[in-house]
N, C-alpha and C. Protein backbone atom coordinates (compact mmCIF):
# COMPACT_ATOMS: atom_id res chain seq x y z
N UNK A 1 19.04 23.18 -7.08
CA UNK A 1 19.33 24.37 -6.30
C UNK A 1 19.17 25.60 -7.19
N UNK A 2 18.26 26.88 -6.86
CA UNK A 2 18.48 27.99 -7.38
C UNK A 2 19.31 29.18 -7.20
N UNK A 3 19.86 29.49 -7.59
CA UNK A 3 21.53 30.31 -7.60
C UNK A 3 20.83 31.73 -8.53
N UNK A 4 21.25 33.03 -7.34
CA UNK A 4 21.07 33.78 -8.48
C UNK A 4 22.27 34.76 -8.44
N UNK A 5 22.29 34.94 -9.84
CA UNK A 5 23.84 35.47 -10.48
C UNK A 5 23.47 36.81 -11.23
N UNK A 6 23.72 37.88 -10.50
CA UNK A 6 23.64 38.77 -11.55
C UNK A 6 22.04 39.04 -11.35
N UNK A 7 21.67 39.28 -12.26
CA UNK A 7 19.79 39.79 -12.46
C UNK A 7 19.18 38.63 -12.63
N UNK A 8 20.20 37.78 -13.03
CA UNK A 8 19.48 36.46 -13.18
C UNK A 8 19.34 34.65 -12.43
N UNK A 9 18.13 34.54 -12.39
CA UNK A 9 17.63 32.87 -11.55
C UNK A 9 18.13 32.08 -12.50
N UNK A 10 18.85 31.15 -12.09
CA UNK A 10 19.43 29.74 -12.73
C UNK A 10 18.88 28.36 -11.45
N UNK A 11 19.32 27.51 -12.62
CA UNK A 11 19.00 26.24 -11.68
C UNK A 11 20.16 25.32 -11.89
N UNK A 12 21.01 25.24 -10.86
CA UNK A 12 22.52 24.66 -10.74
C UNK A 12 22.29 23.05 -9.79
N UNK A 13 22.73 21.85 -10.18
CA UNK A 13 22.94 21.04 -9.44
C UNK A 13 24.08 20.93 -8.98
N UNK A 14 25.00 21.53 -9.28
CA UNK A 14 26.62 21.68 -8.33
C UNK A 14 26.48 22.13 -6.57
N UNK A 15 27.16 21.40 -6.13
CA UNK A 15 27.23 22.49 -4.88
C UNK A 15 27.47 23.65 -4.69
N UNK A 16 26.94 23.78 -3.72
CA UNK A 16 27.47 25.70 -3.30
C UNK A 16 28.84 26.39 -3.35
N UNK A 17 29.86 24.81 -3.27
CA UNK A 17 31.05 25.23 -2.72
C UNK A 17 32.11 25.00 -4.36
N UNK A 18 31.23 24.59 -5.09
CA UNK A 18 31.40 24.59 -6.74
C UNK A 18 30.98 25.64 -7.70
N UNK A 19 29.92 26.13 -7.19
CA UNK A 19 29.55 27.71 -7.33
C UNK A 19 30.17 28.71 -7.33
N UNK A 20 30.33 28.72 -5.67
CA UNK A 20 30.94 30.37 -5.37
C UNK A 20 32.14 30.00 -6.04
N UNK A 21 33.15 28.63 -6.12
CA UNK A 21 34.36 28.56 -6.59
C UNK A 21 34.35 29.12 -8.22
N UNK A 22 33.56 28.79 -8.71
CA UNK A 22 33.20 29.45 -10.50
C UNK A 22 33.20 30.88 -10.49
N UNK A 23 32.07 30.96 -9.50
CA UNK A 23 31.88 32.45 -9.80
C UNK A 23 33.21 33.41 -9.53
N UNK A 24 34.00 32.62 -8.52
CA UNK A 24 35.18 33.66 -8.22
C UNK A 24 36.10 33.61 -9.00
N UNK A 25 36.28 32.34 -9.87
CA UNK A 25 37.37 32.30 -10.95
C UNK A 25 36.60 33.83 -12.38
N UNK A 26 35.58 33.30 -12.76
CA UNK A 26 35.10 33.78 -13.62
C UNK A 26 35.20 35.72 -12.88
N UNK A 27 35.08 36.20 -11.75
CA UNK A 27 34.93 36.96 -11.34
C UNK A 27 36.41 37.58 -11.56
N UNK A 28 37.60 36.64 -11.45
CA UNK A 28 38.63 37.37 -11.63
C UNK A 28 39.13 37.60 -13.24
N UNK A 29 38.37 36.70 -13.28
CA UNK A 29 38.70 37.00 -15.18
C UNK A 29 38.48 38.27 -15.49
N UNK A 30 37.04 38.38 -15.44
CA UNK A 30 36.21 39.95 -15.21
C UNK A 30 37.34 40.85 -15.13
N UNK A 31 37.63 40.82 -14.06
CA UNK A 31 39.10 41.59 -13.25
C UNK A 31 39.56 42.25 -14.33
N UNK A 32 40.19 40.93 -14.99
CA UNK A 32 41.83 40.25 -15.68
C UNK A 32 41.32 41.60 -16.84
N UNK A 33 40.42 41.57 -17.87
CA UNK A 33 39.68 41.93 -18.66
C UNK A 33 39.57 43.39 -18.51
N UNK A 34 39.13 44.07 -17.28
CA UNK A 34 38.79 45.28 -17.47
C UNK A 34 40.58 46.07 -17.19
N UNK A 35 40.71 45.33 -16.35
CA UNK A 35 42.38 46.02 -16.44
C UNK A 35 43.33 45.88 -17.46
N UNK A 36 42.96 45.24 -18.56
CA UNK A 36 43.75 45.44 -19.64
C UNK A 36 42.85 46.82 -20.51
N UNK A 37 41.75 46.91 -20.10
CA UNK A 37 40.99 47.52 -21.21
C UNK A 37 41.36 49.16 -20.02
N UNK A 38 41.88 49.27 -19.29
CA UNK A 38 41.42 50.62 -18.52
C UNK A 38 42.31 51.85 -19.44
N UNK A 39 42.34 53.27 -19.47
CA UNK A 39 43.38 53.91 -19.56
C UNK A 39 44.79 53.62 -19.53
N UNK A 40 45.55 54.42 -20.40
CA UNK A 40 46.97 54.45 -19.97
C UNK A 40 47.51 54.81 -19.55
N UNK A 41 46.84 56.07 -18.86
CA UNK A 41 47.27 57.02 -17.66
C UNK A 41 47.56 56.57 -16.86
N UNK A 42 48.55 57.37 -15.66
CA UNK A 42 49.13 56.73 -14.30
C UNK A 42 48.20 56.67 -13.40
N UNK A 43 47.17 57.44 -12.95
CA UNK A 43 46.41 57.20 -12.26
C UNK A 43 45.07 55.64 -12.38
N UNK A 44 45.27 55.51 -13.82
CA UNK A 44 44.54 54.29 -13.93
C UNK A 44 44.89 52.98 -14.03
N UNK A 45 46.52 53.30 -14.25
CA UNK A 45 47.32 52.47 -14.03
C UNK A 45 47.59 51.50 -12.78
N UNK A 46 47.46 52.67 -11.70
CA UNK A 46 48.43 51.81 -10.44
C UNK A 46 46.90 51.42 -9.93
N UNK A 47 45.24 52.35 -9.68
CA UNK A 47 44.31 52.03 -9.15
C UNK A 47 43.80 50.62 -10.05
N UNK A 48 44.53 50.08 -11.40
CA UNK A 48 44.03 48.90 -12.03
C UNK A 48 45.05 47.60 -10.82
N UNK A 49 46.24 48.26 -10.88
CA UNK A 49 47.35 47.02 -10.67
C UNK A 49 46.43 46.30 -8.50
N UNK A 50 46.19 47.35 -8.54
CA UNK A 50 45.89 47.16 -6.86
C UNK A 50 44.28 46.08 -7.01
N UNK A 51 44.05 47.00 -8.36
CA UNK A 51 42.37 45.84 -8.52
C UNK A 51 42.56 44.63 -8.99
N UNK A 52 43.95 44.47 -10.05
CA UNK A 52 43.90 43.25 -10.43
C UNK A 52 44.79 42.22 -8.81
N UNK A 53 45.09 42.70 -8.23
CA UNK A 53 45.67 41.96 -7.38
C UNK A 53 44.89 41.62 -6.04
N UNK A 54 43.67 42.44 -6.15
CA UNK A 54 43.30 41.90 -4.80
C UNK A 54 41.88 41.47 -5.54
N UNK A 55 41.63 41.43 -6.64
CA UNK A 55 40.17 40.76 -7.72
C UNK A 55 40.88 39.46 -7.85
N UNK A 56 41.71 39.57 -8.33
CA UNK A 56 42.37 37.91 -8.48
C UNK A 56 42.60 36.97 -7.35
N UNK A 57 42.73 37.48 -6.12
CA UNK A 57 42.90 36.87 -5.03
C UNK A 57 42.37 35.97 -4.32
N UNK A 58 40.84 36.75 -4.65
CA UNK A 58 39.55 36.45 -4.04
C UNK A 58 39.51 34.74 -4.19
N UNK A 59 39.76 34.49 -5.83
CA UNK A 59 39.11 33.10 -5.96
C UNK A 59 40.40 32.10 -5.97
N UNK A 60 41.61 33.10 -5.64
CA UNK A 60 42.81 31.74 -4.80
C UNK A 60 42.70 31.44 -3.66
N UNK A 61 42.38 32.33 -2.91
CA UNK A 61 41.94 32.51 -1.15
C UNK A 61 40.84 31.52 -0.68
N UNK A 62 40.20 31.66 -1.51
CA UNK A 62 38.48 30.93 -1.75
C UNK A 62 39.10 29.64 -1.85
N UNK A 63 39.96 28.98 -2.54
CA UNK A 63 40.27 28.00 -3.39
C UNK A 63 40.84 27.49 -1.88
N UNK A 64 42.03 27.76 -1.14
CA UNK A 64 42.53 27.99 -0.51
C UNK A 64 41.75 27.39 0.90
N UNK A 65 40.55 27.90 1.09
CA UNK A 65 39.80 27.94 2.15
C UNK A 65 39.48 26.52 2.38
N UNK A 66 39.20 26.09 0.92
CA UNK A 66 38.00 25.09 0.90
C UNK A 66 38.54 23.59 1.03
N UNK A 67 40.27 23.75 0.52
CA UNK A 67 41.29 22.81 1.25
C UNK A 67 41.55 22.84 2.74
N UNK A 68 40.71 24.01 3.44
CA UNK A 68 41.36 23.82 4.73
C UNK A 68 40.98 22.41 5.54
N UNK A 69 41.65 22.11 6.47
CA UNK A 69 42.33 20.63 7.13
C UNK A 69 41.28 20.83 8.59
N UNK A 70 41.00 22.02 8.94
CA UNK A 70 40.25 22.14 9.96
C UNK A 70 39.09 23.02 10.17
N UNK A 71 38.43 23.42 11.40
CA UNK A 71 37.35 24.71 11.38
C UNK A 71 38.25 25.68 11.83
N UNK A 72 38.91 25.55 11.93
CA UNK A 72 40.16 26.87 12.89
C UNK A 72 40.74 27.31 11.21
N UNK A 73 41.20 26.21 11.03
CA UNK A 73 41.88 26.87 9.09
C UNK A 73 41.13 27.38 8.22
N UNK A 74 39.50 27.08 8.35
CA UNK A 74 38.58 27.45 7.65
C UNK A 74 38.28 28.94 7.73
N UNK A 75 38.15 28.90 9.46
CA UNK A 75 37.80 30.18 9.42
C UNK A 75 39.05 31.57 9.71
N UNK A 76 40.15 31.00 9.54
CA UNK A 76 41.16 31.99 8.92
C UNK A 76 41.37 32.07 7.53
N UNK A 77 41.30 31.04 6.88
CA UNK A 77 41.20 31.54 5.29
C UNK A 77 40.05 32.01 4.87
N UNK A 78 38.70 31.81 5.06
CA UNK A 78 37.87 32.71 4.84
C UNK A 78 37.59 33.84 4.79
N UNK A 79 39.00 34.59 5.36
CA UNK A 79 39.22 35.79 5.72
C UNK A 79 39.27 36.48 4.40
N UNK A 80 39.03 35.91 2.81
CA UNK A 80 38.99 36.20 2.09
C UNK A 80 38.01 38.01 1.79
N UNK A 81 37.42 37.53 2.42
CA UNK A 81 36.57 38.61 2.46
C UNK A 81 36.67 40.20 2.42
N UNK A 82 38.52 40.14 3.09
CA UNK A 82 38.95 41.11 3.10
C UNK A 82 39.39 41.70 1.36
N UNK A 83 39.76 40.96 0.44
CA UNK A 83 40.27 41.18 -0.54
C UNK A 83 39.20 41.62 -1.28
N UNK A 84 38.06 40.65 -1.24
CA UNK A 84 36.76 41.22 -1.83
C UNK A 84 36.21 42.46 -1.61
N UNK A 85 36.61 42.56 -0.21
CA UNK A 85 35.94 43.94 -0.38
C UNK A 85 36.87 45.32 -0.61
N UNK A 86 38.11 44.76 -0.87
CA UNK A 86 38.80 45.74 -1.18
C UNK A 86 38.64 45.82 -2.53
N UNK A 87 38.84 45.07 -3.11
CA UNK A 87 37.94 44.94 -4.64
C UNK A 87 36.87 45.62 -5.09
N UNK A 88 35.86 45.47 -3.59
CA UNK A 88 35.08 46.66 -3.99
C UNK A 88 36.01 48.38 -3.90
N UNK A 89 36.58 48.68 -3.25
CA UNK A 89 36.73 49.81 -2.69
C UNK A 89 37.56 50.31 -4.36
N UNK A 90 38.46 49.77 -4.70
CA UNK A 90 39.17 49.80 -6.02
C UNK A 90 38.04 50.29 -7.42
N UNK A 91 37.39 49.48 -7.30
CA UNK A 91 36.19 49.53 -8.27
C UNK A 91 35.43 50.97 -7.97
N UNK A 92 34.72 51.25 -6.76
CA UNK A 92 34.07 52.37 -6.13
C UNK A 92 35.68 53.54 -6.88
N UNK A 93 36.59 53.60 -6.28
CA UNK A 93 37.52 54.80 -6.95
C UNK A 93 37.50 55.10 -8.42
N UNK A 94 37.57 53.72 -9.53
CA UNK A 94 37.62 54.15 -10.68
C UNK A 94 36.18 54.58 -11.07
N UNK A 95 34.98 54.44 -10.33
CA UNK A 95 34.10 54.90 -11.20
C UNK A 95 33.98 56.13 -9.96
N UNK A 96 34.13 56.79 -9.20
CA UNK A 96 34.07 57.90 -8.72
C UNK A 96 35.30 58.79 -8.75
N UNK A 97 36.58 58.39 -9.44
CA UNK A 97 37.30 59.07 -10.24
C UNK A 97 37.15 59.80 -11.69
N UNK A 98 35.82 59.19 -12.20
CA UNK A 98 35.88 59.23 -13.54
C UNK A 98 36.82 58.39 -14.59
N UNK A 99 37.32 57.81 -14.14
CA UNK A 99 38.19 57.01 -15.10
C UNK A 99 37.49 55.86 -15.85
N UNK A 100 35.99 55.37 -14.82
CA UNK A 100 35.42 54.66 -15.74
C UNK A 100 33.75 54.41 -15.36
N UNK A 101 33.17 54.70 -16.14
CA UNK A 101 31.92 54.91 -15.96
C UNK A 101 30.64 54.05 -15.20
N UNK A 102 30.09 54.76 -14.54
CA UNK A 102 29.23 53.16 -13.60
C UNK A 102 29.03 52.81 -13.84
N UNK A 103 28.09 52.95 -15.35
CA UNK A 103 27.72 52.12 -16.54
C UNK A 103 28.04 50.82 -16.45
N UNK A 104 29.62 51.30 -17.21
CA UNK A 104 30.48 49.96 -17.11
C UNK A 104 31.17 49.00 -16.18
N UNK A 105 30.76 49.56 -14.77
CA UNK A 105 31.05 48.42 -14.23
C UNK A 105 29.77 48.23 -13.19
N UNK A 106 28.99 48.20 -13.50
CA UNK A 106 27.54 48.12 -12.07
C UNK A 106 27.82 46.87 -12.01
N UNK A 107 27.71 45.55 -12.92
CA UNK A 107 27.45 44.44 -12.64
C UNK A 107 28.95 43.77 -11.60
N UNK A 108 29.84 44.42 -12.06
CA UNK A 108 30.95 43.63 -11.82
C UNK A 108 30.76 44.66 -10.03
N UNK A 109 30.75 45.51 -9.80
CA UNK A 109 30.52 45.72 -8.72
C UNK A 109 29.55 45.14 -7.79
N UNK A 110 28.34 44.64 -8.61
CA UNK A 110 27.37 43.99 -7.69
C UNK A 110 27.80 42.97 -7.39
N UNK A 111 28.55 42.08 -8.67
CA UNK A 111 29.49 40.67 -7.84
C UNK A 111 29.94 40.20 -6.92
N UNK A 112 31.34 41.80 -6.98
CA UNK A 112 31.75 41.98 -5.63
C UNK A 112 31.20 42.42 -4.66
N UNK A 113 30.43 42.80 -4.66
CA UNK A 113 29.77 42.92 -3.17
C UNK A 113 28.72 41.70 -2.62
N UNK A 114 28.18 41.01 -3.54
CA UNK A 114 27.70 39.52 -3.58
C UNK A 114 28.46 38.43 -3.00
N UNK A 115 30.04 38.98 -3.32
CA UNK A 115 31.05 38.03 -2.49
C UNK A 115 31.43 38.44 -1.72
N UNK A 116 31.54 39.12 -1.35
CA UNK A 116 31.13 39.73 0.06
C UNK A 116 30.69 39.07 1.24
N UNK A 117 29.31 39.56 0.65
CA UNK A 117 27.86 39.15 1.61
C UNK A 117 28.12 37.38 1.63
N UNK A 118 28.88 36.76 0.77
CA UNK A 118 28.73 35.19 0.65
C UNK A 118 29.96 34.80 2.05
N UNK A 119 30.80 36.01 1.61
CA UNK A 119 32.30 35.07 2.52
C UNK A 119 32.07 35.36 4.18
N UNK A 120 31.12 36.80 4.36
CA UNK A 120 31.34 37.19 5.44
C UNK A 120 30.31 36.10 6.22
N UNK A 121 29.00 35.67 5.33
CA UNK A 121 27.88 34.66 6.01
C UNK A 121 28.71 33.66 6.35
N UNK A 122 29.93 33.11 5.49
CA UNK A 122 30.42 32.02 5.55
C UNK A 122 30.83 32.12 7.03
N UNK A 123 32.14 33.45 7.04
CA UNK A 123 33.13 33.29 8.20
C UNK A 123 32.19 33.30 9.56
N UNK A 124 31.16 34.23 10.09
CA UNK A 124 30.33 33.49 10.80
C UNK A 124 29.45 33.30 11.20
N UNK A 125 29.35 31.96 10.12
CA UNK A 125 28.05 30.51 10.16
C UNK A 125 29.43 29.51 10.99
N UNK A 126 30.75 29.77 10.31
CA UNK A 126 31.79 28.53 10.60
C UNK A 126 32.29 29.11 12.11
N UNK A 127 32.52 30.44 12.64
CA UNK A 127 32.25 30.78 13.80
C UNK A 127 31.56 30.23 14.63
N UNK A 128 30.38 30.05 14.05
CA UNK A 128 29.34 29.41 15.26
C UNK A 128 28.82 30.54 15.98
């Protein structure tokens, strides 16, 4: 299977559902990482605490989903999508606050919006 991550084509024999699960752990790490590194100011403070909590979410929710027991449970925990993209919205403030440069976060923004586009295909394909 070809998986592409970032700018870059890989060739993964895991499933899909072993994938997106990586990428979202590793995605919150990302998270974990830039919110220790942000300012110490209050304003970068509380816009980090809201990112680390709804960046981290993503890949418990995800985790969450993929235990579900039914298609009805599936497609309420999939609802993940919401966190992701609030993730984006968090991310979009610190670099249009100035607090941190697009530079430094383009990739991690393209992620999130990659998971995104992954959870919302998910919620409905499992819709029907």
């Amino acid at each position: 299977m070809i998986v592409r991550s970032g700018a870059r084509i890989m060739t993964d024999t895991r499933s899909q559902q072993e994938q997106v699960r990586d990428r979202t752990k590793q995605f919150a790490l990302r998270i974990i990482r830039l919110v220790r590194s942000l300012p110490r100011s209050s304003e970068a403070q509380v816009l980090g605490k809201q990112l680390l909590r709804s960046g981290t979410s993503v890949g418990a929710n995800y985790r969450a989903a993929g235990r579900a027991r039914s298609k009805a449970e599936f497609v309420s925990k999939i609802g993940v999508v919401e966190e992701a993209d609030e993730t984006v919205f968090w991310l979009e403030c610190l670099i249009e606050s100035g607090i941190v440069k697009e530079a430094l976060l383009g990739d991690l923004l393209t992620e999130a919006n990659e998971l995104v586009a992954i959870f919302a295909a998910s919620q409905r394909t499992a819709r029907g």
